[in-house]
N, C-alpha and C. Protein backbone atom coordinates (compact mmCIF):
# COMPACT_ATOMS: atom_id res chain seq x y z
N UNK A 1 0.85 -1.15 0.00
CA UNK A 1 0.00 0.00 0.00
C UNK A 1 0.90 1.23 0.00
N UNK A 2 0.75 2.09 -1.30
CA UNK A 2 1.24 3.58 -1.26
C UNK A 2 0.79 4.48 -0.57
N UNK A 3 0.61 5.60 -0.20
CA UNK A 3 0.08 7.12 0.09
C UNK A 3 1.22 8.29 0.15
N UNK A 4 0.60 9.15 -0.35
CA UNK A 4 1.39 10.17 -0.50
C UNK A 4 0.89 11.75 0.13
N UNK A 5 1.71 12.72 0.79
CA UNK A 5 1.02 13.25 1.37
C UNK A 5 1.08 13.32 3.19
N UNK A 6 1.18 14.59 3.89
CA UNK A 6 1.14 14.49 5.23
C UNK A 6 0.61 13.61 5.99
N UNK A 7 -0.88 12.93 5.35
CA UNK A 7 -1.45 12.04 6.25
C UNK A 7 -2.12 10.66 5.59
N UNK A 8 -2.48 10.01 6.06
CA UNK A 8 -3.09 8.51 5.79
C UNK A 8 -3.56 8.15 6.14
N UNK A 9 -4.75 7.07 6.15
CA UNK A 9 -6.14 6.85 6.89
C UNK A 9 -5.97 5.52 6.57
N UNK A 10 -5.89 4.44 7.39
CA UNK A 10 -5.50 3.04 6.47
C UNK A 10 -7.19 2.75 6.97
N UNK A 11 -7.53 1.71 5.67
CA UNK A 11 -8.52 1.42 5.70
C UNK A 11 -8.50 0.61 7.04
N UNK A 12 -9.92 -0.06 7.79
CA UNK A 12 -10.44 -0.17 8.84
C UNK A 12 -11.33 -1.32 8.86
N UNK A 13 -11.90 -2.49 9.40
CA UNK A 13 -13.55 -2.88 9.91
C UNK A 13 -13.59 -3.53 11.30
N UNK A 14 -12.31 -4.20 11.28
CA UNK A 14 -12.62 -5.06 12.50
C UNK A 14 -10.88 -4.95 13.55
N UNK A 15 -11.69 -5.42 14.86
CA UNK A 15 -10.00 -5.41 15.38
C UNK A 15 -8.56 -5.52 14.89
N UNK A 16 -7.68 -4.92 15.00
CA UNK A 16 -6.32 -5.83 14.43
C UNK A 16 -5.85 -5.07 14.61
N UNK A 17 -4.23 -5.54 15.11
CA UNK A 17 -2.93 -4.63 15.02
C UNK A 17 -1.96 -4.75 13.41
N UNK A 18 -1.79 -3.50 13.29
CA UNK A 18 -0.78 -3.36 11.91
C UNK A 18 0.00 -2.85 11.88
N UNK A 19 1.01 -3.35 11.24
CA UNK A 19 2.78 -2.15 11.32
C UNK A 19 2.79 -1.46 9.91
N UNK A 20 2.90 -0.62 10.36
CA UNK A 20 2.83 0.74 8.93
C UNK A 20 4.43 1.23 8.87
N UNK A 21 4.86 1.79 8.08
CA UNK A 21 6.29 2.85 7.83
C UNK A 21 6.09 3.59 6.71
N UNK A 22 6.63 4.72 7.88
CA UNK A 22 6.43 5.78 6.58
C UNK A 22 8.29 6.56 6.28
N UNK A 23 7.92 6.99 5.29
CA UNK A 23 9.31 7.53 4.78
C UNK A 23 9.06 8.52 4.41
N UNK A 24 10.44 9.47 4.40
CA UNK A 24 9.84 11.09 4.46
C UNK A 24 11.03 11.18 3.84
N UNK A 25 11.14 11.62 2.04
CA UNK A 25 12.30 11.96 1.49
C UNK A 25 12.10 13.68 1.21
N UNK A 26 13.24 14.18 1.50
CA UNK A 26 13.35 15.89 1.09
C UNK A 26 13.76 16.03 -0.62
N UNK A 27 13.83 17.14 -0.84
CA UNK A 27 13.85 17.49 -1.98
C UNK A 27 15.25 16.90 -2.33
N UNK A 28 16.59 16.58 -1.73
CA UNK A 28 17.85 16.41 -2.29
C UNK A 28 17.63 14.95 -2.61
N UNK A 29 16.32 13.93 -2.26
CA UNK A 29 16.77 12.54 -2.06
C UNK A 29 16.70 12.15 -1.13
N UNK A 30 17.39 12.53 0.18
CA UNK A 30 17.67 12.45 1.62
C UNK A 30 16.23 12.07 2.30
N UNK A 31 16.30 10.50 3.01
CA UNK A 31 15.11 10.31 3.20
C UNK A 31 15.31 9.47 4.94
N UNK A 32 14.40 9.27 5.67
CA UNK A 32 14.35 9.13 7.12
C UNK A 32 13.30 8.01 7.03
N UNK A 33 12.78 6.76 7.66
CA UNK A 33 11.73 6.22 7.93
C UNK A 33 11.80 5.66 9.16
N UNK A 34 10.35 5.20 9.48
CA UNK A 34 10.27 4.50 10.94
C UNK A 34 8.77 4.37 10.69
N UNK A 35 8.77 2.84 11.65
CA UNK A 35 8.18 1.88 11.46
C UNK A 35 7.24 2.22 12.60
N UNK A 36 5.40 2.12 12.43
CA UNK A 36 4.91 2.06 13.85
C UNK A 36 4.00 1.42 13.63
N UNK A 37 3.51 0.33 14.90
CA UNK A 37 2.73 -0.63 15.07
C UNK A 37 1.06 0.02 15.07
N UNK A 38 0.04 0.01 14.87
CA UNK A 38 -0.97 0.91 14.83
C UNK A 38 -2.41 -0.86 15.17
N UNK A 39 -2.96 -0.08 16.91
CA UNK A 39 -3.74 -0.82 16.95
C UNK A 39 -5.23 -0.20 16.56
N UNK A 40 -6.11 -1.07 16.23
CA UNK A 40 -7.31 -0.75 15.50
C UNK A 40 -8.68 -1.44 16.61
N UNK A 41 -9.13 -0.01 17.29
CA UNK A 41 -9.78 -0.66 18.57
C UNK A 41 -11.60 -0.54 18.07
N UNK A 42 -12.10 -1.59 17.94
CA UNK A 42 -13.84 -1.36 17.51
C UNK A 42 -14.47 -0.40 18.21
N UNK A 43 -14.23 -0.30 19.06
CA UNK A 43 -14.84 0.63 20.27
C UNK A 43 -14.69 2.20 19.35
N UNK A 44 -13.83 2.52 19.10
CA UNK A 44 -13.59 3.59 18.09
C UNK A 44 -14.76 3.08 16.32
N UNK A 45 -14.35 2.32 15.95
CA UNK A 45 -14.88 2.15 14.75
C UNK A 45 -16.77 2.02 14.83
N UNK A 46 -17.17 1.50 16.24
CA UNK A 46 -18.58 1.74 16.06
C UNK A 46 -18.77 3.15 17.07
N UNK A 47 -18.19 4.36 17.38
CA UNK A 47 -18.42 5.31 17.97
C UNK A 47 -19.55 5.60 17.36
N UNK A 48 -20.26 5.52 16.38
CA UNK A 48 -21.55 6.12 15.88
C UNK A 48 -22.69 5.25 15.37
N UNK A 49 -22.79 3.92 16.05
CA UNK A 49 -23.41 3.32 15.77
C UNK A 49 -24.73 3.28 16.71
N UNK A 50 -25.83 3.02 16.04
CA UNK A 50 -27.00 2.55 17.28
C UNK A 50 -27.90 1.47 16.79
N UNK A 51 -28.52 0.48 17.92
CA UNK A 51 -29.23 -0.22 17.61
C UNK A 51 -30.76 0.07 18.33
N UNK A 52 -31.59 0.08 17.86
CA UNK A 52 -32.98 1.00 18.52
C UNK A 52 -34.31 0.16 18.63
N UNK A 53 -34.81 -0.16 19.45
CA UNK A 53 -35.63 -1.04 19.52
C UNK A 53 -37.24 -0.47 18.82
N UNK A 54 -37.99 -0.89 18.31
CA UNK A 54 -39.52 -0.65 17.46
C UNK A 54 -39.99 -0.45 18.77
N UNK A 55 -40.12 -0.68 19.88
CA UNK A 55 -40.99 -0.46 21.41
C UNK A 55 -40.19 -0.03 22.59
N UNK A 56 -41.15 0.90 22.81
CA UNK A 56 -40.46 1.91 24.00
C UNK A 56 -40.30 0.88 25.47
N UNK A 57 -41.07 -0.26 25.37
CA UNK A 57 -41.18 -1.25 26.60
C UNK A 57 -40.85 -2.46 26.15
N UNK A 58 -40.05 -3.37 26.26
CA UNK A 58 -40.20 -4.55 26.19
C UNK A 58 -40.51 -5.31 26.99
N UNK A 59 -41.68 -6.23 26.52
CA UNK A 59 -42.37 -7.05 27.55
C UNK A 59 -41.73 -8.75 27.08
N UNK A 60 -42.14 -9.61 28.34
CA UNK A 60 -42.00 -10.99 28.05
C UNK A 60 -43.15 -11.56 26.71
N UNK A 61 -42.34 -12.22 25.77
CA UNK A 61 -43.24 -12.86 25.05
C UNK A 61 -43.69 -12.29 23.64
N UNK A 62 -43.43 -10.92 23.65
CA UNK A 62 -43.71 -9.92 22.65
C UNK A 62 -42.69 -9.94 22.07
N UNK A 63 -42.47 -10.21 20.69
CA UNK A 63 -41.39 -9.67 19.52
C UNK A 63 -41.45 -8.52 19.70
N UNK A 64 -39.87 -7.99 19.51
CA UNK A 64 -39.24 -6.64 19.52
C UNK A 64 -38.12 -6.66 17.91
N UNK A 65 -38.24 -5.51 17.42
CA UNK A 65 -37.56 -5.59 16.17
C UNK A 65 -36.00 -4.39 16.36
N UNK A 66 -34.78 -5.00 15.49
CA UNK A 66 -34.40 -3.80 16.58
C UNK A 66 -33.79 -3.23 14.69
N UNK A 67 -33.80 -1.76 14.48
CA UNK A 67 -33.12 -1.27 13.81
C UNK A 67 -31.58 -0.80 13.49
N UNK A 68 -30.66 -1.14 13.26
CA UNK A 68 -29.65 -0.64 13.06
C UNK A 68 -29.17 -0.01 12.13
N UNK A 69 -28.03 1.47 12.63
CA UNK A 69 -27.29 2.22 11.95
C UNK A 69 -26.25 2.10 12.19
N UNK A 70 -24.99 2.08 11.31
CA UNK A 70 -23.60 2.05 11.31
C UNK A 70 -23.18 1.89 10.81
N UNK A 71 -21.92 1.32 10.61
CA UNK A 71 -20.77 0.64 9.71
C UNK A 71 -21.16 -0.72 9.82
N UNK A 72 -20.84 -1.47 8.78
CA UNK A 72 -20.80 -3.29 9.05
C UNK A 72 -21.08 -3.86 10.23
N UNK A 73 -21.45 -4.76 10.42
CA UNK A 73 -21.55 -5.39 11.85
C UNK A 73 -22.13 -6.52 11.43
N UNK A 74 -21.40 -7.60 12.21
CA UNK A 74 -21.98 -9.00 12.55
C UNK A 74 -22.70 -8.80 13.81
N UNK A 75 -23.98 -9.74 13.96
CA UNK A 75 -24.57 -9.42 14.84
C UNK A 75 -24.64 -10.94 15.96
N UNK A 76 -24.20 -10.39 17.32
CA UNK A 76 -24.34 -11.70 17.97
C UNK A 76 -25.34 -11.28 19.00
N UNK A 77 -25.91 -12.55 19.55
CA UNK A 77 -26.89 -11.74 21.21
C UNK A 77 -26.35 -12.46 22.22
N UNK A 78 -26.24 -11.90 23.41
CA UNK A 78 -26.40 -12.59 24.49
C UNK A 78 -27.95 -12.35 25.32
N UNK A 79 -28.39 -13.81 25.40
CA UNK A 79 -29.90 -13.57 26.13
C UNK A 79 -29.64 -13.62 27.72
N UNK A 80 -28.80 -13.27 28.20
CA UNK A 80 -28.55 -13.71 29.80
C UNK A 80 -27.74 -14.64 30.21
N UNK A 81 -27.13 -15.71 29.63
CA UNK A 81 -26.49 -16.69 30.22
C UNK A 81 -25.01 -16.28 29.84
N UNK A 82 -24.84 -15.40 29.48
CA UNK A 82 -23.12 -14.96 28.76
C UNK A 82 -22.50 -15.54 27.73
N UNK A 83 -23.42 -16.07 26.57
CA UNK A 83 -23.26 -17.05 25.87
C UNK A 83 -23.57 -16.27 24.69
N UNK A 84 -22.94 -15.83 23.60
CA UNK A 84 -23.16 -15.22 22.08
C UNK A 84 -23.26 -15.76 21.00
N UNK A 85 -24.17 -15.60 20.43
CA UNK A 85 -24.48 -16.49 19.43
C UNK A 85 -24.78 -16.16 17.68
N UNK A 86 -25.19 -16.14 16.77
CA UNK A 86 -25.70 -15.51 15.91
C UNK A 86 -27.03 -15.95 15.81
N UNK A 87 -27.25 -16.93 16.31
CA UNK A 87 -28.94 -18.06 16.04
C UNK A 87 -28.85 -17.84 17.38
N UNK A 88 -30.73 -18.02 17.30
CA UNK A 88 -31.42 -18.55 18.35
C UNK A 88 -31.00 -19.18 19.73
């Protein structure tokens, strides 16, 4: 991956650490680099996400639908037992 330019935005979706280097040549040629590890925390990547339930109450027994906005997302639930799932 190239970029050129003061800054860089490396693409993003899910956790991971990545080592980037950048190099900084001056006009004679004369160039400097260094290497930095760059961690990628979700907690940041869904800062603007929400999931919103169709009912202001949820009751036992009643379907609830829930809407989501954001970036990508796999969706898991936990129903109470601490257990995540994608199914039922």
């Amino acid at each position: 991956m190239n970029a050129t330019g003061e800054s860089f935005s490396a693409p993003t979706g899910t956790e991971s650490t990545s080592s980037y280097t950048v190099k900084v040549t001056n006009s004679c040629g004369v160039y400097a680099s260094a290497p930095k590890t760059v961690i990628v925390l979700s907690d940041f990547y869904f800062s603007n996400a929400n999931a919103d339930a169709d009912k202001p109450k949820i009751e036992v027994g009643v379907p609830v639908g829930f809407t989501y906005t954001g970036p990508n997302a796999d969706y898991r639930w936990d129903f109470g037992d601490n257990t995540f799932a994608n199914t039922r």
